[in-house]
Structure formats: C-alpha cells, structure tokens
PDB file of N, CA and C in Angstrom:
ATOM      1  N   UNK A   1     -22.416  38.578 -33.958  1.00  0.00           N
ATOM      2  CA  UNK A   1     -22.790  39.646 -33.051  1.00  0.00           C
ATOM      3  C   UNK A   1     -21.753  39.711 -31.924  1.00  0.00           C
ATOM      4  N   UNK A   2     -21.527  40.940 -31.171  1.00  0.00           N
ATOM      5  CA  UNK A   2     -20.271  41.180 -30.344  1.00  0.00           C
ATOM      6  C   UNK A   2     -20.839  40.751 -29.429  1.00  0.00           C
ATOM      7  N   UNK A   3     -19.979  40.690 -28.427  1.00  0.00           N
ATOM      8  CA  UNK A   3     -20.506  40.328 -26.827  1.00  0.00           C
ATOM      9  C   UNK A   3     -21.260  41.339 -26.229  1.00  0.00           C
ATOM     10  N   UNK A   4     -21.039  42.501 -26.501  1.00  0.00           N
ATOM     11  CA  UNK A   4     -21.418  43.579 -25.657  1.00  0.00           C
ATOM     12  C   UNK A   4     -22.828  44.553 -26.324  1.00  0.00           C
ATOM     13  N   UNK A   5     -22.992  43.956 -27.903  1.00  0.00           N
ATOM     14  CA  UNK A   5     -24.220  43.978 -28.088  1.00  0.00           C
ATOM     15  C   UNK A   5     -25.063  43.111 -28.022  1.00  0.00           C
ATOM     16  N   UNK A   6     -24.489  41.874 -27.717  1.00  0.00           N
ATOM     17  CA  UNK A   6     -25.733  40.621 -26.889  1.00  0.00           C
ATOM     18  C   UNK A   6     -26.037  40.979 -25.737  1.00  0.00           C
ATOM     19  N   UNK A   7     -24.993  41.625 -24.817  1.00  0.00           N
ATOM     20  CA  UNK A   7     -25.206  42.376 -23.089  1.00  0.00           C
ATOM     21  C   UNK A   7     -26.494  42.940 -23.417  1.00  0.00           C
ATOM     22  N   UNK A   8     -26.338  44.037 -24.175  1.00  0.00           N
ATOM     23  CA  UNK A   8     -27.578  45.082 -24.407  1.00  0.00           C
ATOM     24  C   UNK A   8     -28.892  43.995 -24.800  1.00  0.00           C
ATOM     25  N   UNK A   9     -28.777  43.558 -25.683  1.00  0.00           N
ATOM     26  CA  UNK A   9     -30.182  43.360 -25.878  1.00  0.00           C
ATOM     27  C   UNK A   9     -30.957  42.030 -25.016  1.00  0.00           C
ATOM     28  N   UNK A  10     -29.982  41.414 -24.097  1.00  0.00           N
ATOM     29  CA  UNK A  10     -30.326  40.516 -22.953  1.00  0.00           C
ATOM     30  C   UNK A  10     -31.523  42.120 -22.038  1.00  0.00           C
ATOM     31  N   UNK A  11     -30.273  42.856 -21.683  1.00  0.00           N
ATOM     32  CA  UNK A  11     -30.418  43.453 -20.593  1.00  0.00           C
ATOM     33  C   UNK A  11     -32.154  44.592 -20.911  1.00  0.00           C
ATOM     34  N   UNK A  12     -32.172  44.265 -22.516  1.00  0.00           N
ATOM     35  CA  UNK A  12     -32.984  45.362 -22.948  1.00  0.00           C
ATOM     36  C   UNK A  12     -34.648  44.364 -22.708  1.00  0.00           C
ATOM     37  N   UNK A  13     -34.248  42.539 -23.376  1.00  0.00           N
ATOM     38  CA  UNK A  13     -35.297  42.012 -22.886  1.00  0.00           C
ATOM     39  C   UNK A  13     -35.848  41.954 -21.874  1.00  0.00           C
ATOM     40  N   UNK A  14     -35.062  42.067 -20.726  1.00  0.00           N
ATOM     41  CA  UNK A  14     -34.960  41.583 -19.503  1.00  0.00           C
ATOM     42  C   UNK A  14     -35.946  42.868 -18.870  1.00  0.00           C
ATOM     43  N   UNK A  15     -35.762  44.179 -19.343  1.00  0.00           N
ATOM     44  CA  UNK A  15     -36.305  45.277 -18.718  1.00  0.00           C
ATOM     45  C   UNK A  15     -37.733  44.945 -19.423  1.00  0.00           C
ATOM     46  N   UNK A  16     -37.904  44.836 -20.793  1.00  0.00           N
ATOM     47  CA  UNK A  16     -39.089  44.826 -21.525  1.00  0.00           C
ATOM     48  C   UNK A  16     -40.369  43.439 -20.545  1.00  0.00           C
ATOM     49  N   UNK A  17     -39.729  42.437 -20.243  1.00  0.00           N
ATOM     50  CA  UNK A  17     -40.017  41.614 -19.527  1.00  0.00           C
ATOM     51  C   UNK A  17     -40.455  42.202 -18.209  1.00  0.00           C
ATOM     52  N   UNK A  18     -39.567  43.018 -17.504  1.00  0.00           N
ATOM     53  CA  UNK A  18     -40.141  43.821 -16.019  1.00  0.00           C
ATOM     54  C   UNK A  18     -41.348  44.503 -16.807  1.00  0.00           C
ATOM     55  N   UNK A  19     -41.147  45.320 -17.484  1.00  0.00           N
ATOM     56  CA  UNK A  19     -42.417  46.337 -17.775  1.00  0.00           C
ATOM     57  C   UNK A  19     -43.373  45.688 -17.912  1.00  0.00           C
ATOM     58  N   UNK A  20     -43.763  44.636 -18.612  1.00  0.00           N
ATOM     59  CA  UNK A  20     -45.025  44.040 -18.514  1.00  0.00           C
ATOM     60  C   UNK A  20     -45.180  43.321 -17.458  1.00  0.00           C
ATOM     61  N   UNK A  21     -44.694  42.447 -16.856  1.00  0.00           N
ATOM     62  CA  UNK A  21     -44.585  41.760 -14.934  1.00  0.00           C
ATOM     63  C   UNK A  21     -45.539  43.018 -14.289  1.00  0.00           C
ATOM     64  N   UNK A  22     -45.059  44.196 -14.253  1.00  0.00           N
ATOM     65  CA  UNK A  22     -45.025  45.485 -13.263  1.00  0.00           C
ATOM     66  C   UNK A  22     -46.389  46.060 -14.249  1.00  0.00           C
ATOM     67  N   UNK A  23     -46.916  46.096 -15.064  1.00  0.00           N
ATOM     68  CA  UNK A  23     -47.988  46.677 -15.543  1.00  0.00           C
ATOM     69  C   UNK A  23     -49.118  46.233 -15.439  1.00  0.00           C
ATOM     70  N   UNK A  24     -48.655  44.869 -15.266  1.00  0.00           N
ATOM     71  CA  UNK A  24     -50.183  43.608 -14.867  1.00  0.00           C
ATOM     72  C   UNK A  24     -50.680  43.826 -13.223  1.00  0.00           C
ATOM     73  N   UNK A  25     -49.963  44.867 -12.735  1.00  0.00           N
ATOM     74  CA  UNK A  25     -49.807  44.631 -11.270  1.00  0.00           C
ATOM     75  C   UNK A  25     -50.690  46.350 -10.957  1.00  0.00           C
ATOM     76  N   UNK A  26     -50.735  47.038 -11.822  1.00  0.00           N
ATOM     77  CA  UNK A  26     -51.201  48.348 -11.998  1.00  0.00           C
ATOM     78  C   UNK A  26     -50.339  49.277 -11.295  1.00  0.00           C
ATOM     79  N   UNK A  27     -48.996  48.934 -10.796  1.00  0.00           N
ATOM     80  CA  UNK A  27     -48.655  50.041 -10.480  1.00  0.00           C
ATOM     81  C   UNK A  27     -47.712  50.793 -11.417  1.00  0.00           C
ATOM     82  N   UNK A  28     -47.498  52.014 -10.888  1.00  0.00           N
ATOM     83  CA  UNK A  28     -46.522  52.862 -12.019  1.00  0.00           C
ATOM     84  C   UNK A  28     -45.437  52.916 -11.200  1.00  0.00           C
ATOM     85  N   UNK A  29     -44.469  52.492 -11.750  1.00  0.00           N
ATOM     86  CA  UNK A  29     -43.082  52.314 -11.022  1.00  0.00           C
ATOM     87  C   UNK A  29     -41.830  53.215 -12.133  1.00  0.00           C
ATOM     88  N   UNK A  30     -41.462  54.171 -10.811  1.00  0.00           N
ATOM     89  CA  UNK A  30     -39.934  54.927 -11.627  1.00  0.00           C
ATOM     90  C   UNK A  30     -38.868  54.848 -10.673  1.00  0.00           C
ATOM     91  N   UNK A  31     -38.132  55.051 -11.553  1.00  0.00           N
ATOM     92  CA  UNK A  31     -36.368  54.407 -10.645  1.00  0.00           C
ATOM     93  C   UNK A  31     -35.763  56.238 -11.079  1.00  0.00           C
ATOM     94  N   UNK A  32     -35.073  56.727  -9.768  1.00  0.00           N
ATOM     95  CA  UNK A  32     -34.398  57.893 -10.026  1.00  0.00           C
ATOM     96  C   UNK A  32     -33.189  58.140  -9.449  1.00  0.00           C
ATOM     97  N   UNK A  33     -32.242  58.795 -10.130  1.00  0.00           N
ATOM     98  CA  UNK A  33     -30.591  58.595  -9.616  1.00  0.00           C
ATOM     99  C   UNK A  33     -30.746  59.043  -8.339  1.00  0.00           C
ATOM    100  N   UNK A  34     -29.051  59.392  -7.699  1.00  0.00           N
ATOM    101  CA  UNK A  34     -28.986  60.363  -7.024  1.00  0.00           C
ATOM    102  C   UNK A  34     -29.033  61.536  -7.145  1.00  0.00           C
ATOM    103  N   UNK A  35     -29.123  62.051  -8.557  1.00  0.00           N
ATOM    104  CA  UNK A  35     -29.478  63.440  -9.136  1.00  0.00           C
ATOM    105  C   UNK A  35     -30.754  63.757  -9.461  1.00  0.00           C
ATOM    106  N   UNK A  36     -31.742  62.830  -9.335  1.00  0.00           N
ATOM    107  CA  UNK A  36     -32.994  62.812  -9.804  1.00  0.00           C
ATOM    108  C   UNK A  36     -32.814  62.496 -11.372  1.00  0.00           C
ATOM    109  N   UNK A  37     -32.109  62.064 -12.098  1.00  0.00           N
ATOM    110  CA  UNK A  37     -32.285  61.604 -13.843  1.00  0.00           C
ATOM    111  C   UNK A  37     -33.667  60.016 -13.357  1.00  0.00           C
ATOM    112  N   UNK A  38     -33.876  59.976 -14.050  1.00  0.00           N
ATOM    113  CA  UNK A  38     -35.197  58.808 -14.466  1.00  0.00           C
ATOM    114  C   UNK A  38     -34.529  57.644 -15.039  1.00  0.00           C
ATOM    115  N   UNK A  39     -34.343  56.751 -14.264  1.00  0.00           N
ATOM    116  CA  UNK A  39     -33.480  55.511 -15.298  1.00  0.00           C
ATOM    117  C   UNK A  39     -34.106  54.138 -16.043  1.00  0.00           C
ATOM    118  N   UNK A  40     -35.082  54.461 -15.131  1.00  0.00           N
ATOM    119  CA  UNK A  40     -36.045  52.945 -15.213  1.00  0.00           C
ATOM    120  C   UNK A  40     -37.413  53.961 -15.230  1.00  0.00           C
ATOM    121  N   UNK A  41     -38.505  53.695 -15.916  1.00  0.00           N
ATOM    122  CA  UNK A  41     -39.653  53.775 -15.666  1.00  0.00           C
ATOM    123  C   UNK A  41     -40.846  52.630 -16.445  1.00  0.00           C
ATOM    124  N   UNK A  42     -41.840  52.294 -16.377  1.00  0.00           N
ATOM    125  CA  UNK A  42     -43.060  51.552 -16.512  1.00  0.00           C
ATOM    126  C   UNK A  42     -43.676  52.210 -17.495  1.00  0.00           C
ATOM    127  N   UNK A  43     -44.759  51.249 -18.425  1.00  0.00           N
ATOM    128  CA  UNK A  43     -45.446  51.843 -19.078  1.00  0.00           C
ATOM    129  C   UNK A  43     -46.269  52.497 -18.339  1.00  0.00           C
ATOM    130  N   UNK A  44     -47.127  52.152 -16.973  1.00  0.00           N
ATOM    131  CA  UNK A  44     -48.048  52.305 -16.227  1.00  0.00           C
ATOM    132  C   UNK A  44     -47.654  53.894 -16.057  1.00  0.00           C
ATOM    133  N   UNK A  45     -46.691  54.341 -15.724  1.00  0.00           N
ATOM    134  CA  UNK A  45     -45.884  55.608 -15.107  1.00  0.00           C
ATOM    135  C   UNK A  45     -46.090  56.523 -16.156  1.00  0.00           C
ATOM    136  N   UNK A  46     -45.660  55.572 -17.900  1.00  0.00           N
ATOM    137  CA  UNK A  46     -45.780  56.486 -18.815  1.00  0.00           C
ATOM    138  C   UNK A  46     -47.106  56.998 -18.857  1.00  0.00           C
ATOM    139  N   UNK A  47     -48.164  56.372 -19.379  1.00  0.00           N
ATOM    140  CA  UNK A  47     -49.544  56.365 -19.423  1.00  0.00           C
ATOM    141  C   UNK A  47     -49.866  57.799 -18.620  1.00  0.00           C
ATOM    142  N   UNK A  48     -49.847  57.097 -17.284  1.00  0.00           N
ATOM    143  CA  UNK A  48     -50.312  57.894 -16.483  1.00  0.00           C
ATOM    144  C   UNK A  48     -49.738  59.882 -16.430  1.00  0.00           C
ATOM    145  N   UNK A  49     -48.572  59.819 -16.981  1.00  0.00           N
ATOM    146  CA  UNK A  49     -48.120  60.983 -17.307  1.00  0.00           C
ATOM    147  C   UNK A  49     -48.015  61.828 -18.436  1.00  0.00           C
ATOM    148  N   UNK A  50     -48.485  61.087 -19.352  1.00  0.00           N
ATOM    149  CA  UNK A  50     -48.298  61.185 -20.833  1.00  0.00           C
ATOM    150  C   UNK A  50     -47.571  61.578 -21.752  1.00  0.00           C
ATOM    151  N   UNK A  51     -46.620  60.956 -21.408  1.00  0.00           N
ATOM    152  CA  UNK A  51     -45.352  61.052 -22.077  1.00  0.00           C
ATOM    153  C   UNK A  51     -45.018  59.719 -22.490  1.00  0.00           C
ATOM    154  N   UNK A  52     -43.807  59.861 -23.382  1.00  0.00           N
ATOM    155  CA  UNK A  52     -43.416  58.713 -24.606  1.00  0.00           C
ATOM    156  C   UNK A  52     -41.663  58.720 -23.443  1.00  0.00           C
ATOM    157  N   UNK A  53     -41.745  56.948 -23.409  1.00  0.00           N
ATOM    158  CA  UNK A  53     -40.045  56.869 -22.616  1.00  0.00           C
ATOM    159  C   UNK A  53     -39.073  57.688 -22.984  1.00  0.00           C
ATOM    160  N   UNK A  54     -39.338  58.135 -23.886  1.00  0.00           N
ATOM    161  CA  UNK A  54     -37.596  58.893 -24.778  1.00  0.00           C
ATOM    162  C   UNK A  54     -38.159  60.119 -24.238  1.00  0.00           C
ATOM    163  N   UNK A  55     -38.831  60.304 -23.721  1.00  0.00           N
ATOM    164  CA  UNK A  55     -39.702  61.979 -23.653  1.00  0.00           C
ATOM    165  C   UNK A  55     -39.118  62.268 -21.738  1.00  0.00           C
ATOM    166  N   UNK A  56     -39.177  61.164 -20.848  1.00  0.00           N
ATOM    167  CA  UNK A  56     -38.586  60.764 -19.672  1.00  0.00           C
ATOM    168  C   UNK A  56     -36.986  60.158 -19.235  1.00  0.00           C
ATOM    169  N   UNK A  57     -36.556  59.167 -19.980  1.00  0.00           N
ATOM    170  CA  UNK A  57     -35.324  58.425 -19.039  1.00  0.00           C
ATOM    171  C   UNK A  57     -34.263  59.389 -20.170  1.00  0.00           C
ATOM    172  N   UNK A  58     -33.464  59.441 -18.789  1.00  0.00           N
ATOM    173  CA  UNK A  58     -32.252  60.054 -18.504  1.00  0.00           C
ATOM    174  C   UNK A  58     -32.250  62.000 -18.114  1.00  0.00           C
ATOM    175  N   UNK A  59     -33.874  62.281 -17.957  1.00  0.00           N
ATOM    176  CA  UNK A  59     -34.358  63.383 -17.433  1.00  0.00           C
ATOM    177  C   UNK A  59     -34.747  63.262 -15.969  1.00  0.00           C
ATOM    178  N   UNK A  60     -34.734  64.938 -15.426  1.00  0.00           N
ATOM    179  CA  UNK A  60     -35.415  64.484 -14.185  1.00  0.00           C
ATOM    180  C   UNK A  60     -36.774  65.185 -14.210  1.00  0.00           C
ATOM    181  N   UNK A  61     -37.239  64.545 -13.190  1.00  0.00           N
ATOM    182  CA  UNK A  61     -38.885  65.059 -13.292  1.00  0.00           C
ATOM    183  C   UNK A  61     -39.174  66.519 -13.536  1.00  0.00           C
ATOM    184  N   UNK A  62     -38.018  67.200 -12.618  1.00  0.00           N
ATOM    185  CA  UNK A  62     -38.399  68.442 -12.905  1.00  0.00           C
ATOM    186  C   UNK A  62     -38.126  69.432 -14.157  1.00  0.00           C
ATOM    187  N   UNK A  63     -37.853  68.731 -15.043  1.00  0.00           N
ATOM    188  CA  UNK A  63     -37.518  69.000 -16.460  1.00  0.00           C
ATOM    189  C   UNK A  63     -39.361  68.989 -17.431  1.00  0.00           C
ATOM    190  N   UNK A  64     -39.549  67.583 -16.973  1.00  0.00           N
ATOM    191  CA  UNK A  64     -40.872  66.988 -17.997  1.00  0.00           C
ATOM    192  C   UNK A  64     -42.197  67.304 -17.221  1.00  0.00           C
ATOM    193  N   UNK A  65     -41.954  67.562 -15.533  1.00  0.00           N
ATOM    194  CA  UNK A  65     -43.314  67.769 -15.063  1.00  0.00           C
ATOM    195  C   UNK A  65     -43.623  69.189 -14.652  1.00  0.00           C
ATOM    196  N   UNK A  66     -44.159  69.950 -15.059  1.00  0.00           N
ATOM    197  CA  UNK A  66     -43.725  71.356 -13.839  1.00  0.00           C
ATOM    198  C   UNK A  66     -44.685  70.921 -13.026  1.00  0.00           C
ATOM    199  N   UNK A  67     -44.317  71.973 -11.727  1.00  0.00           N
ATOM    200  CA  UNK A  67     -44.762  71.506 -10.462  1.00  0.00           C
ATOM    201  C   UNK A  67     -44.693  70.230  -9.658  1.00  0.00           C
ATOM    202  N   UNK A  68     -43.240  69.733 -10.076  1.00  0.00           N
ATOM    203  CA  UNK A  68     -43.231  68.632  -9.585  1.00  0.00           C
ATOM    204  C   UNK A  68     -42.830  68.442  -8.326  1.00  0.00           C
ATOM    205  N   UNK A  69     -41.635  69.735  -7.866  1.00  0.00           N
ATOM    206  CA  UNK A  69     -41.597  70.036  -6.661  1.00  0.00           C
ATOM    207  C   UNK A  69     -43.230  70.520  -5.905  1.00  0.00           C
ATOM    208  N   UNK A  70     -43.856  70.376  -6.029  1.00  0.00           N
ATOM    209  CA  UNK A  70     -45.296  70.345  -5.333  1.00  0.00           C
ATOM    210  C   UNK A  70     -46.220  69.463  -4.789  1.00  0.00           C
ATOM    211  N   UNK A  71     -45.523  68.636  -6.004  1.00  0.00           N
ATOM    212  CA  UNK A  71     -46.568  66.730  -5.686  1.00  0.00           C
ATOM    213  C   UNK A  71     -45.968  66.006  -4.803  1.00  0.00           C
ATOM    214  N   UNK A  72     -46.774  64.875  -4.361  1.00  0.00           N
ATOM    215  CA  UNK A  72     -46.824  63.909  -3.310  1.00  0.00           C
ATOM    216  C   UNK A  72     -45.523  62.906  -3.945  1.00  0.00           C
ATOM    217  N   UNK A  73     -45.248  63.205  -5.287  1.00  0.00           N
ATOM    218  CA  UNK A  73     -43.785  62.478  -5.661  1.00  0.00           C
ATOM    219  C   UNK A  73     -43.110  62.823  -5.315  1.00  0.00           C
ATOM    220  N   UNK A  74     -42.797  64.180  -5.224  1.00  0.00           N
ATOM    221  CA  UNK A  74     -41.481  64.899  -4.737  1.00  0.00           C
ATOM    222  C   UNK A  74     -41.388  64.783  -3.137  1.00  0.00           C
ATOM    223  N   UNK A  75     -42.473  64.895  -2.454  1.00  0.00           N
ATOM    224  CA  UNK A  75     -42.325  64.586  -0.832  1.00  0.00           C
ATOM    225  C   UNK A  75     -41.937  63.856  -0.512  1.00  0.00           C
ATOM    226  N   UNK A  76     -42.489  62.432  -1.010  1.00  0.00           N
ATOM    227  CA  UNK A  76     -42.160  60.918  -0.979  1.00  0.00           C
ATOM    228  C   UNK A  76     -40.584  60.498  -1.316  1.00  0.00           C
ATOM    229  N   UNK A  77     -40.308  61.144  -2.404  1.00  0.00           N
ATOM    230  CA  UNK A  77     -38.838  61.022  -2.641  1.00  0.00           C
ATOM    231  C   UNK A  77     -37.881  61.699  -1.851  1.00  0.00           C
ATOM    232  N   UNK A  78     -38.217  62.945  -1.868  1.00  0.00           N
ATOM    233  CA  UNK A  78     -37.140  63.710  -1.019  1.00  0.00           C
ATOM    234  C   UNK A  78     -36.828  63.053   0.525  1.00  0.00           C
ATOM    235  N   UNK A  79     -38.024  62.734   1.156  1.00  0.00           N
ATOM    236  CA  UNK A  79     -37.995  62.141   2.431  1.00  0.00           C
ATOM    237  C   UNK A  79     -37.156  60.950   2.505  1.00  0.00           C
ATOM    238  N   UNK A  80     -37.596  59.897   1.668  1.00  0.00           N
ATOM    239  CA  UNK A  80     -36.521  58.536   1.504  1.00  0.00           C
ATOM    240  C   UNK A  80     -34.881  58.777   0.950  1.00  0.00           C
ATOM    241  N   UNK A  81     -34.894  60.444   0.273  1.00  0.00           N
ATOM    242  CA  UNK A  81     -33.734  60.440   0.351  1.00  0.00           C
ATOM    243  C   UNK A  81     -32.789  60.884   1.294  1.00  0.00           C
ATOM    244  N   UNK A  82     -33.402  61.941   1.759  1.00  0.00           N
ATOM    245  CA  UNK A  82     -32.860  62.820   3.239  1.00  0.00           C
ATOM    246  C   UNK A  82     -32.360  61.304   3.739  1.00  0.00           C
ATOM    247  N   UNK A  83     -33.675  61.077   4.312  1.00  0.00           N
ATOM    248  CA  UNK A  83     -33.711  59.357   5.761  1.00  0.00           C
ATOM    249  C   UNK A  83     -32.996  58.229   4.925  1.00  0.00           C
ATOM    250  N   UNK A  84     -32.533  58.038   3.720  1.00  0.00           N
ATOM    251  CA  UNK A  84     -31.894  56.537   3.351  1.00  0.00           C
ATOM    252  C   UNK A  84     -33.060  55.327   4.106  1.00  0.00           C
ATOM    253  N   UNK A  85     -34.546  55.537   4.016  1.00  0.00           N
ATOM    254  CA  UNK A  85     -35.296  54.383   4.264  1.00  0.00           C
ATOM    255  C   UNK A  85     -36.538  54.801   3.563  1.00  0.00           C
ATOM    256  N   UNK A  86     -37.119  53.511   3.178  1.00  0.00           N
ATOM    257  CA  UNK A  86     -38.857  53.573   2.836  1.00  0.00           C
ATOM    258  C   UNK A  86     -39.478  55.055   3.434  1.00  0.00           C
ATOM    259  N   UNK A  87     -40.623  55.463   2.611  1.00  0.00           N
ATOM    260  CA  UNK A  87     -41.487  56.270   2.946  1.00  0.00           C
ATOM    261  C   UNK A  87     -42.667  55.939   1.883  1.00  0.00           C
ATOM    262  N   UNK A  88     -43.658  56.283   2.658  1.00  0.00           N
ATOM    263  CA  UNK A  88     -45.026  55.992   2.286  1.00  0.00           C
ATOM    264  C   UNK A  88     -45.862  57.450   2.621  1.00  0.00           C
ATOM    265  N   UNK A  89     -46.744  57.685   1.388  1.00  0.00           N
ATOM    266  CA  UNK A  89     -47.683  58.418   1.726  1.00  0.00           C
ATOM    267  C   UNK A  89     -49.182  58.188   0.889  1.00  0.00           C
ATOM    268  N   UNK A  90     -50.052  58.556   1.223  1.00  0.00           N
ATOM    269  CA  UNK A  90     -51.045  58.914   0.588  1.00  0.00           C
ATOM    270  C   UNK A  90     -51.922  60.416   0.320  1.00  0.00           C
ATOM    271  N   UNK A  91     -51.912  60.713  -1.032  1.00  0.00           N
ATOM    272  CA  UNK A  91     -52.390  62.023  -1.049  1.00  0.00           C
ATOM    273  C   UNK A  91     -52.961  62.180  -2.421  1.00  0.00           C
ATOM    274  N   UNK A  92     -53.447  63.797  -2.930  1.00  0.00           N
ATOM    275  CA  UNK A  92     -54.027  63.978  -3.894  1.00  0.00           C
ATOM    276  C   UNK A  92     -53.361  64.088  -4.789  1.00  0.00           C
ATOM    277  N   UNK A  93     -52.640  63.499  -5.884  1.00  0.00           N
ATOM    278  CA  UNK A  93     -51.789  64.026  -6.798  1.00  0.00           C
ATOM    279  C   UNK A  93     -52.406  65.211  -7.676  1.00  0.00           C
ATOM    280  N   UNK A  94     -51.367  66.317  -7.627  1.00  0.00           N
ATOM    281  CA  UNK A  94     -52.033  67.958  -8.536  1.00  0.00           C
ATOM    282  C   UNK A  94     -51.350  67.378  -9.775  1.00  0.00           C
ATOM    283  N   UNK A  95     -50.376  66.765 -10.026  1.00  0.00           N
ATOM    284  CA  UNK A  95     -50.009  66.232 -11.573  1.00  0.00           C
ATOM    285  C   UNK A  95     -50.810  64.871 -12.439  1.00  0.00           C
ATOM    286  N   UNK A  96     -51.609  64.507 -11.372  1.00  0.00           N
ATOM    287  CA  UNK A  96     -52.805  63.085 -12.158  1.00  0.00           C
ATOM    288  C   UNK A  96     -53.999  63.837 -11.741  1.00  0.00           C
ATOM    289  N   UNK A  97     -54.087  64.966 -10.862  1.00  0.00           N
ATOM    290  CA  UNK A  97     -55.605  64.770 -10.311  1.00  0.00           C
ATOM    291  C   UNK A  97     -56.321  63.803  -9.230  1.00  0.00           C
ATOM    292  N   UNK A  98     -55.739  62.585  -9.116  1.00  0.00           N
ATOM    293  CA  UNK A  98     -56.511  61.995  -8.147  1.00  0.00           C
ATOM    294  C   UNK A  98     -55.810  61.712  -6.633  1.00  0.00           C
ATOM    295  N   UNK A  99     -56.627  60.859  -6.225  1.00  0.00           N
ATOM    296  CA  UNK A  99     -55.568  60.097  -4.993  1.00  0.00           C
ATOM    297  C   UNK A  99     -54.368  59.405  -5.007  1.00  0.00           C
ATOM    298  N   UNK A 100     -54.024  59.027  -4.525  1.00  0.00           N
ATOM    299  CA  UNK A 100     -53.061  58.183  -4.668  1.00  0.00           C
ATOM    300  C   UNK A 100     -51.975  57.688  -3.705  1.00  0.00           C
ATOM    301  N   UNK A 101     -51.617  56.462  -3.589  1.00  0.00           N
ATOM    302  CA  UNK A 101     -50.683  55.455  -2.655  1.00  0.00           C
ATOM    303  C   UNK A 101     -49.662  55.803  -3.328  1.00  0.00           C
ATOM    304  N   UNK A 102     -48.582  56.255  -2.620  1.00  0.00           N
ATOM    305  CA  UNK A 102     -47.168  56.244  -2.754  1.00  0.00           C
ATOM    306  C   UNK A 102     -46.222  55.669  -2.237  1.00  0.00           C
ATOM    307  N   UNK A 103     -45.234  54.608  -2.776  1.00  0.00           N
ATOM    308  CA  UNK A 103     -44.212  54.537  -1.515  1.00  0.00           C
ATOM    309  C   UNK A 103     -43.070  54.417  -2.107  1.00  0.00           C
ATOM    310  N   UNK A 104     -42.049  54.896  -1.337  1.00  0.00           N
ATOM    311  CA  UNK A 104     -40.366  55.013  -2.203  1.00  0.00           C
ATOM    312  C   UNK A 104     -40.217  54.118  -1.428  1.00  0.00           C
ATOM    313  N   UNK A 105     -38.300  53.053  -1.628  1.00  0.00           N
ATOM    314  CA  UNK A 105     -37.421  52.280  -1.180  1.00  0.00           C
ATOM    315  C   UNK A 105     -35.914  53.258  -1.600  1.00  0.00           C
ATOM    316  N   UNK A 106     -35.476  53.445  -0.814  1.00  0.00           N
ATOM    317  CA  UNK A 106     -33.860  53.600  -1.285  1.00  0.00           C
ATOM    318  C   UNK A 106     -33.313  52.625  -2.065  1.00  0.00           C
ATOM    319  N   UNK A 107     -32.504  52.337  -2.729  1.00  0.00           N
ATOM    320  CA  UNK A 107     -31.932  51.201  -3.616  1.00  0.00           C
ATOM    321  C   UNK A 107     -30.446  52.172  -3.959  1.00  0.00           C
ATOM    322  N   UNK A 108     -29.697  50.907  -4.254  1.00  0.00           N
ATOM    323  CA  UNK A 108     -28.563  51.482  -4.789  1.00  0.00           C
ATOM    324  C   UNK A 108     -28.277  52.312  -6.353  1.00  0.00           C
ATOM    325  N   UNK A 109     -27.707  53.378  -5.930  1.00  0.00           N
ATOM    326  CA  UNK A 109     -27.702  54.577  -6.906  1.00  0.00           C
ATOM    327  C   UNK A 109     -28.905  55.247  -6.620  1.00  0.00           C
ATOM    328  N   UNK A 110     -29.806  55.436  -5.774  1.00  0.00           N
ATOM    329  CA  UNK A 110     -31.525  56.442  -6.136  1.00  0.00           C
ATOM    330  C   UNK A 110     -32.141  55.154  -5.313  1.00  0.00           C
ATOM    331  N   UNK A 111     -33.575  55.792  -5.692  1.00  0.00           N
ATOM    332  CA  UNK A 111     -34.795  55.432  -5.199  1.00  0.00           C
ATOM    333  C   UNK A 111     -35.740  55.081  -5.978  1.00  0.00           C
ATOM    334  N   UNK A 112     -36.941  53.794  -5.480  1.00  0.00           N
ATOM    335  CA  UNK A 112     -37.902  53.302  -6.551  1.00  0.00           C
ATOM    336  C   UNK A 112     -38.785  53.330  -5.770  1.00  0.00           C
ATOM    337  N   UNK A 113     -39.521  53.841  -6.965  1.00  0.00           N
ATOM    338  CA  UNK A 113     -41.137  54.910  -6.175  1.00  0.00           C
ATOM    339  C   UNK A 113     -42.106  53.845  -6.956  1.00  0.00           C
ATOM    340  N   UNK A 114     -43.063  53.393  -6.535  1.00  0.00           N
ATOM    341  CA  UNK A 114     -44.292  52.740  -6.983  1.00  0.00           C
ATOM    342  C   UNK A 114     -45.406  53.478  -6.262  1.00  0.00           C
ATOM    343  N   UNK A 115     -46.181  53.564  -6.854  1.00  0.00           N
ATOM    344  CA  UNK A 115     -47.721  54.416  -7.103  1.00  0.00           C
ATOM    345  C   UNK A 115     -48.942  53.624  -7.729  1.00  0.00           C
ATOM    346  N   UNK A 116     -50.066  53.719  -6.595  1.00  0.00           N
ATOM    347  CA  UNK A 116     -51.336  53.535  -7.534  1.00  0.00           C
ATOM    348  C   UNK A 116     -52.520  53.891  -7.045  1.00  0.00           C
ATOM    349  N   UNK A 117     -53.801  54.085  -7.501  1.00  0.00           N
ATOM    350  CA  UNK A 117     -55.159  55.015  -6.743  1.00  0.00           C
ATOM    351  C   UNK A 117     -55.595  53.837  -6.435  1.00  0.00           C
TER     352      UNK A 117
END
C-alpha cells in the first residue's frame, strides 16, 4: 500500500472515530469553509437533516437546505464570520421545527457550529 493511501485511510479512521466521540454527546456538529462548502459534518447533523453525507460535504447549505438563509444556522454563522469570534444563540429552528442551542467558533479555514434542543 502507498504512503498516501495509508494518509487517507488513517485520516478517514480518525474522522469515523470523531463521529461517534461527537454523537454520544448528542450534538450535531458541521464544519464550513470560507465559502460555506460543508467539510466535516456528524451523523447527529445528518439525522437531524435527512440527508445521506455524500448528499452534504463539499456542498453548501444553501444548495441542500432551502431557506437556509432564514434559520438560526445562518445567523449564527454569518455573525462568527463577519466578528472572527464565537457566537451563540438560541432559537426556533424553521428547518428542524424545534428549539434549539446554537453556537459557532471560528477555526482555521471556516467555522464549527454545534447544535442541540
């Protein structure tokens, strides 16, 4: 096996390993560029949206969700991106229906949003 397909499938355990860590924890966690593409997301995230990963990463929300410019995701994000710091909100999500805790972090390349009711 090459070196650079051992990279991959380290790097592929290694994520498969986060997803379950991060699912036991109930939150839904997505990672988004500086363009908004989806690079990282959770099963929890999938679930909750109902969509299949290949159906999400390397899209941006506003491709797979309509009205996404409307939800408490898009506020939450846009704000931590404008400000380059944390933002937190709580509100009704119109794309789940319910309540919900939001909070972004800036990180390098984008922002990681975790969510849960």
């Amino acid at each position: 096996m090459r070196r650079d397909e051992m990279g991959w499938m380290l790097e592929s355990v290694d994520a498969m390993a986060l997803d379950q860590l991060l699912g036991q924890a109930g939150e839904a966690v997505v990672h988004v560029d500086d363009q908004w593409i989806v690079r990282f997301c959770n099963r929890v995230y999938l679930e909750n949206i109902g969509l299949q990963r290949h159906e999400v990463l390397g899209r941006t929300p506003f491709e797979y969700q309509p009205g996404f410019e409307r939800s408490i995701f898009f506020t939450c994000i846009d704000s931590c991106r404008r400000e380059r710091k944390p933002a937190s909100r709580i509100g009704y999500s119109t794309i789940l229906k319910r309540w919900l805790m939001v909070r972004v972090f800036p990180c390098e390349g984008g922002t990681m949003m975790l969510a849960n009711d």
